[in-house]
Protein backbone atom coordinates (compact mmCIF):
# COMPACT_ATOMS: atom_id res chain seq x y z
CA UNK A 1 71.49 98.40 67.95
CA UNK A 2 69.85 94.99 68.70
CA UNK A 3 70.36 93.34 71.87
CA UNK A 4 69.64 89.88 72.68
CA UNK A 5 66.43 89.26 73.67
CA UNK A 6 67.75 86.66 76.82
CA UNK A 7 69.26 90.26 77.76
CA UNK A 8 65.61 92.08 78.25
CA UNK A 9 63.92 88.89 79.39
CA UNK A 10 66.76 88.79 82.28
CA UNK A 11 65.42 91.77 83.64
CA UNK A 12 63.17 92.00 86.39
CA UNK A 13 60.98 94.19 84.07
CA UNK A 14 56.89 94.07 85.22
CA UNK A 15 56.19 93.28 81.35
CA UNK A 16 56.87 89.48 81.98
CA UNK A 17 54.05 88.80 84.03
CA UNK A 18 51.29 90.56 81.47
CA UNK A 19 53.17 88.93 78.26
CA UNK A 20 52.91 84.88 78.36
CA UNK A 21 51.31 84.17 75.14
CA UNK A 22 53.12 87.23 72.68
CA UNK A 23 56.33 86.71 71.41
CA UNK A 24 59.25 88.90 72.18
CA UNK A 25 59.69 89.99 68.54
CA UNK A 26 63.29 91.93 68.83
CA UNK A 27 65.44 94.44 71.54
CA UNK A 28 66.70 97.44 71.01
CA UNK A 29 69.60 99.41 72.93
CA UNK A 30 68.56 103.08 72.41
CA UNK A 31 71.26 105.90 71.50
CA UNK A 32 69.87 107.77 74.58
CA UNK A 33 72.48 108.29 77.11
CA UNK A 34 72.00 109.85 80.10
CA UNK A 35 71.40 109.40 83.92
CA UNK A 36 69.31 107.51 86.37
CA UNK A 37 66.64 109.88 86.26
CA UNK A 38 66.14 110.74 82.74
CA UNK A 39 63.50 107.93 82.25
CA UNK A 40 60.56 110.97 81.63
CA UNK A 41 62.22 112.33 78.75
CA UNK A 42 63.04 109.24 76.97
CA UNK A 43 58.72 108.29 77.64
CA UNK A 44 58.08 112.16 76.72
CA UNK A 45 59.93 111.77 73.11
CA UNK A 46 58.27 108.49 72.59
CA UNK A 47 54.90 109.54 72.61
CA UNK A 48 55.55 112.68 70.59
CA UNK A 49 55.43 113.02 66.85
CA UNK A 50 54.26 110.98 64.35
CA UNK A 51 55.82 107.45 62.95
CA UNK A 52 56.74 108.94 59.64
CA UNK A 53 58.87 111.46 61.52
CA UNK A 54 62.45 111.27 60.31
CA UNK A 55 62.09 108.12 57.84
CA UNK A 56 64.25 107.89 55.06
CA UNK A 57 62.41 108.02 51.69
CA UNK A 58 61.54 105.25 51.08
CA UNK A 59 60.12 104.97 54.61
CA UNK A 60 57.89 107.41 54.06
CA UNK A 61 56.73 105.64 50.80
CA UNK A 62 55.81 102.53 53.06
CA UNK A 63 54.31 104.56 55.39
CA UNK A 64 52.33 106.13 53.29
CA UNK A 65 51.43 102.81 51.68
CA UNK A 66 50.54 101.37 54.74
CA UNK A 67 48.21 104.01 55.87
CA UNK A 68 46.32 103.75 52.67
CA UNK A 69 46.41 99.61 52.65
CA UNK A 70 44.85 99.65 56.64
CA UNK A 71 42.16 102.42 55.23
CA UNK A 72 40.67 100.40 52.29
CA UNK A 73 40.78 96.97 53.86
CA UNK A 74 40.29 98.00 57.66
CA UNK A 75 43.02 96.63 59.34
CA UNK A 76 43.43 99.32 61.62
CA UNK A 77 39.85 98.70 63.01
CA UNK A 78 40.12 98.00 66.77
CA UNK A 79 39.83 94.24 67.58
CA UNK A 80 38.74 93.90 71.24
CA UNK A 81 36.68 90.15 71.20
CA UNK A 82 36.89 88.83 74.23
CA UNK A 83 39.07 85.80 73.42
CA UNK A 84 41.41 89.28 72.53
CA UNK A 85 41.94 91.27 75.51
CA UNK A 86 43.47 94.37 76.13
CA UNK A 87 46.72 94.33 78.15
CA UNK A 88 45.22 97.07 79.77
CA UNK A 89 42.74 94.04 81.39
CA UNK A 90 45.32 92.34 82.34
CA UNK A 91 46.95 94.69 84.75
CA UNK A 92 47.55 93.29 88.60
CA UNK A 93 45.53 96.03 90.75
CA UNK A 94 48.87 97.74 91.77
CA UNK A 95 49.77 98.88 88.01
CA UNK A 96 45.61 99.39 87.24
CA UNK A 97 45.56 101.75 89.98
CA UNK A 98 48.91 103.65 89.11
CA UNK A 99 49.75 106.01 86.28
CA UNK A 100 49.04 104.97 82.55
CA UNK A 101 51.47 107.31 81.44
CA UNK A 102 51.22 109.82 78.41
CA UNK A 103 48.72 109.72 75.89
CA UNK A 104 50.53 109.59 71.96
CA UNK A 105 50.16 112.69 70.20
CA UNK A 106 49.74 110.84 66.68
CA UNK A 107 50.64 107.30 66.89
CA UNK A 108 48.37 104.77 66.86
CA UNK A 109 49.48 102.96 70.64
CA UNK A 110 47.40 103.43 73.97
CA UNK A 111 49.46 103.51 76.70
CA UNK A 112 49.30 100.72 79.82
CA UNK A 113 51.09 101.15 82.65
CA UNK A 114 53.80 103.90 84.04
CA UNK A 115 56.53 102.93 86.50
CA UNK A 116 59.85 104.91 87.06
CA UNK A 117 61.93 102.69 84.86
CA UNK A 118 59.40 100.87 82.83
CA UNK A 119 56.53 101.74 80.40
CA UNK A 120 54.44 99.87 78.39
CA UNK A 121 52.02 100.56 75.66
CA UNK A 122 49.61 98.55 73.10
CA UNK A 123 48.02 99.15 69.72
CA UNK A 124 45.05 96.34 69.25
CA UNK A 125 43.89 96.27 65.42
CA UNK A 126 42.81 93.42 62.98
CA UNK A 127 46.60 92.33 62.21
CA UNK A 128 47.92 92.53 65.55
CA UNK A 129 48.10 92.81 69.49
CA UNK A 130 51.56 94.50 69.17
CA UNK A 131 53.25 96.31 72.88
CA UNK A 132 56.16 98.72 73.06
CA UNK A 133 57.89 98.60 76.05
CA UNK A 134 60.79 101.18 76.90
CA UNK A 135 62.84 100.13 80.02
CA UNK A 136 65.74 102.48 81.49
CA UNK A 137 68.90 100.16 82.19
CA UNK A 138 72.80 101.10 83.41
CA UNK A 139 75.63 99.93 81.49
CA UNK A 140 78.93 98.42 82.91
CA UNK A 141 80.28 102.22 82.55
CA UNK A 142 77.36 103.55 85.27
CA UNK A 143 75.60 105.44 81.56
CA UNK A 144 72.28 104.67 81.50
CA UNK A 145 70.41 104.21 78.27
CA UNK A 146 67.18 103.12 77.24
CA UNK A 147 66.08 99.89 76.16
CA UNK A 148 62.98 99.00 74.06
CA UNK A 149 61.31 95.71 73.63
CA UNK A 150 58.76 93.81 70.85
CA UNK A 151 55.86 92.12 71.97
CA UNK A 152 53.52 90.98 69.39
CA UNK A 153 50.79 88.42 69.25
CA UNK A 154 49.66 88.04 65.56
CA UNK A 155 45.55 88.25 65.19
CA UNK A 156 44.94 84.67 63.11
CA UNK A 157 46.50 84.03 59.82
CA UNK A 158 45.86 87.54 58.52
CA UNK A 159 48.30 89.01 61.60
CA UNK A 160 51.09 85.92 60.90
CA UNK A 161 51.24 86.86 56.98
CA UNK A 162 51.73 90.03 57.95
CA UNK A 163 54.41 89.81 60.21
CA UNK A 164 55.98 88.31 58.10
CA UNK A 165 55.39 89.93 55.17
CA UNK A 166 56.79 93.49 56.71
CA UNK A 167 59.74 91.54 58.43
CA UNK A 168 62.66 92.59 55.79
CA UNK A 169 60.87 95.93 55.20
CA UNK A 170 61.29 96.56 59.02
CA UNK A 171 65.42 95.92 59.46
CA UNK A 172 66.28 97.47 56.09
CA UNK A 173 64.17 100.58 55.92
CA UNK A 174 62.68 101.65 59.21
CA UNK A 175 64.58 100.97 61.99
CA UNK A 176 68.02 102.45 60.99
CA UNK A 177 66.12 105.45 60.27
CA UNK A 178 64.66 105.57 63.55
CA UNK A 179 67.33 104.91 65.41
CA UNK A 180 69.27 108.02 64.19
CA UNK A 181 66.26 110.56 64.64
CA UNK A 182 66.24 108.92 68.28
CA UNK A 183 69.63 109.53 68.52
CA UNK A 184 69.24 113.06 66.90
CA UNK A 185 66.01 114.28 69.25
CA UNK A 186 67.61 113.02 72.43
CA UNK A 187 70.87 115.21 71.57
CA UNK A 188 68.75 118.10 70.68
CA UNK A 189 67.44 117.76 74.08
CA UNK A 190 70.59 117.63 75.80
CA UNK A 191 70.55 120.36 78.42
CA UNK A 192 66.42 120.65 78.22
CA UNK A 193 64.46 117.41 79.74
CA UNK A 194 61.64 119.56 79.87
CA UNK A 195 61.05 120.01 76.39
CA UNK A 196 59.61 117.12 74.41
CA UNK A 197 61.36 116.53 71.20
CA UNK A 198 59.26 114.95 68.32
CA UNK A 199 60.67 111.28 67.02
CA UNK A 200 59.46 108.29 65.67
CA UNK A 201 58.26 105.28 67.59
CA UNK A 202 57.79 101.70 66.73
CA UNK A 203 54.36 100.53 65.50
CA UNK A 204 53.61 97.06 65.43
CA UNK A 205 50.82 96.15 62.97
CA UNK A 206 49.88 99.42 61.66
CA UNK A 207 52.92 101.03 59.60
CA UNK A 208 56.33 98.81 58.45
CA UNK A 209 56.72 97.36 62.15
């Protein structure tokens, strides 16, 4: 479900500081309910399994699309010019010299910074500076849930088309896919934190994000 985005920018979340110039794209309240400390597994099933993972059909079509589009015309080549940092340079010394977090098993982010209620991570390519961030927030019922934010910063007019291009493509076919296989993974690990349950993940500018 989307939340307004006044609700994530209200929080005292360490992303606001790193984020001036990228726009808060969308929020999303996660079906993941649980309790203060179940932050790790939420970040554990984020950074496992591949995007494609539970899409509907014709998700996977666009996926598959996608991959082949940003193969031939190399849009998932890195872009790091210096005018084009990496969040990762941006970091105050006291999240540089923390915990990154988990590496992705097959999506195409890099993760940033690791706190016990916040995580943030980046993909950099030739459409896009695009972050992810997950937050873990309590509801007026004491359930806590987590929350997951948009940042993108389109790369010239290339990254605006884009962005544009995949916005429908995004709300109709991709994220109410995603949000059940969230929703399906995190009951699956119900009774297990340990175990890391594959599920999709947002990616901005490479796949229909």
């Amino acid at each position: 479900m989307r939340v307004p985005n006044r609700t994530h920018t209200a929080r005292p979340w360490r992303i606001h500081e790193l984020v001036p110039d990228f726009r808060l794209e969308d929020v999303w309240a996660l079906p993941t309910p649980g309790g203060p400390h179940d932050f790790p597994r939420l970040v554990h099933n984020a950074t496992s399994g591949a995007p494609e993972d539970g899409a509907s059909a014709v998700g996977r079509v666009l996926w598959a699309v996608r991959w082949k589009l940003g193969a031939l015309l190399g849009w998932d080549d890195e872009d790091r010019a210096p005018d084009r940092p990496t969040l990762r340079d941006r970091l105050p010394a006291d999240l540089r010299n923390g915990p990154s977090g988990p590496g992705f098993e097959a999506k195409p982010f890099t993760p940033v910074y690791l706190l016990e209620d916040e995580f943030a991570a980046e993909i950099v390519n030739r459409t896009v500076h695009g972050i992810m961030h997950l937050g873990w927030v309590e509801d007026e019922d004491g359930v806590w849930r987590g929350e997951m934010g948009v940042y993108v910063k389109p790369n010239g007019r290339l990254g605006h088309a884009y962005m544009a291009a995949i916005r429908p493509f995004r709300y109709l076919f991709i994220y109410p896919p995603l949000m059940r296989q969230i929703e399906r993974d995190w009951r699956a690990g119900d009774g297990d934190a340990g175990t890391p349950s594959p599920t999709a993940t947002l990616a901005v500018g490479r796949g229909a994000a």
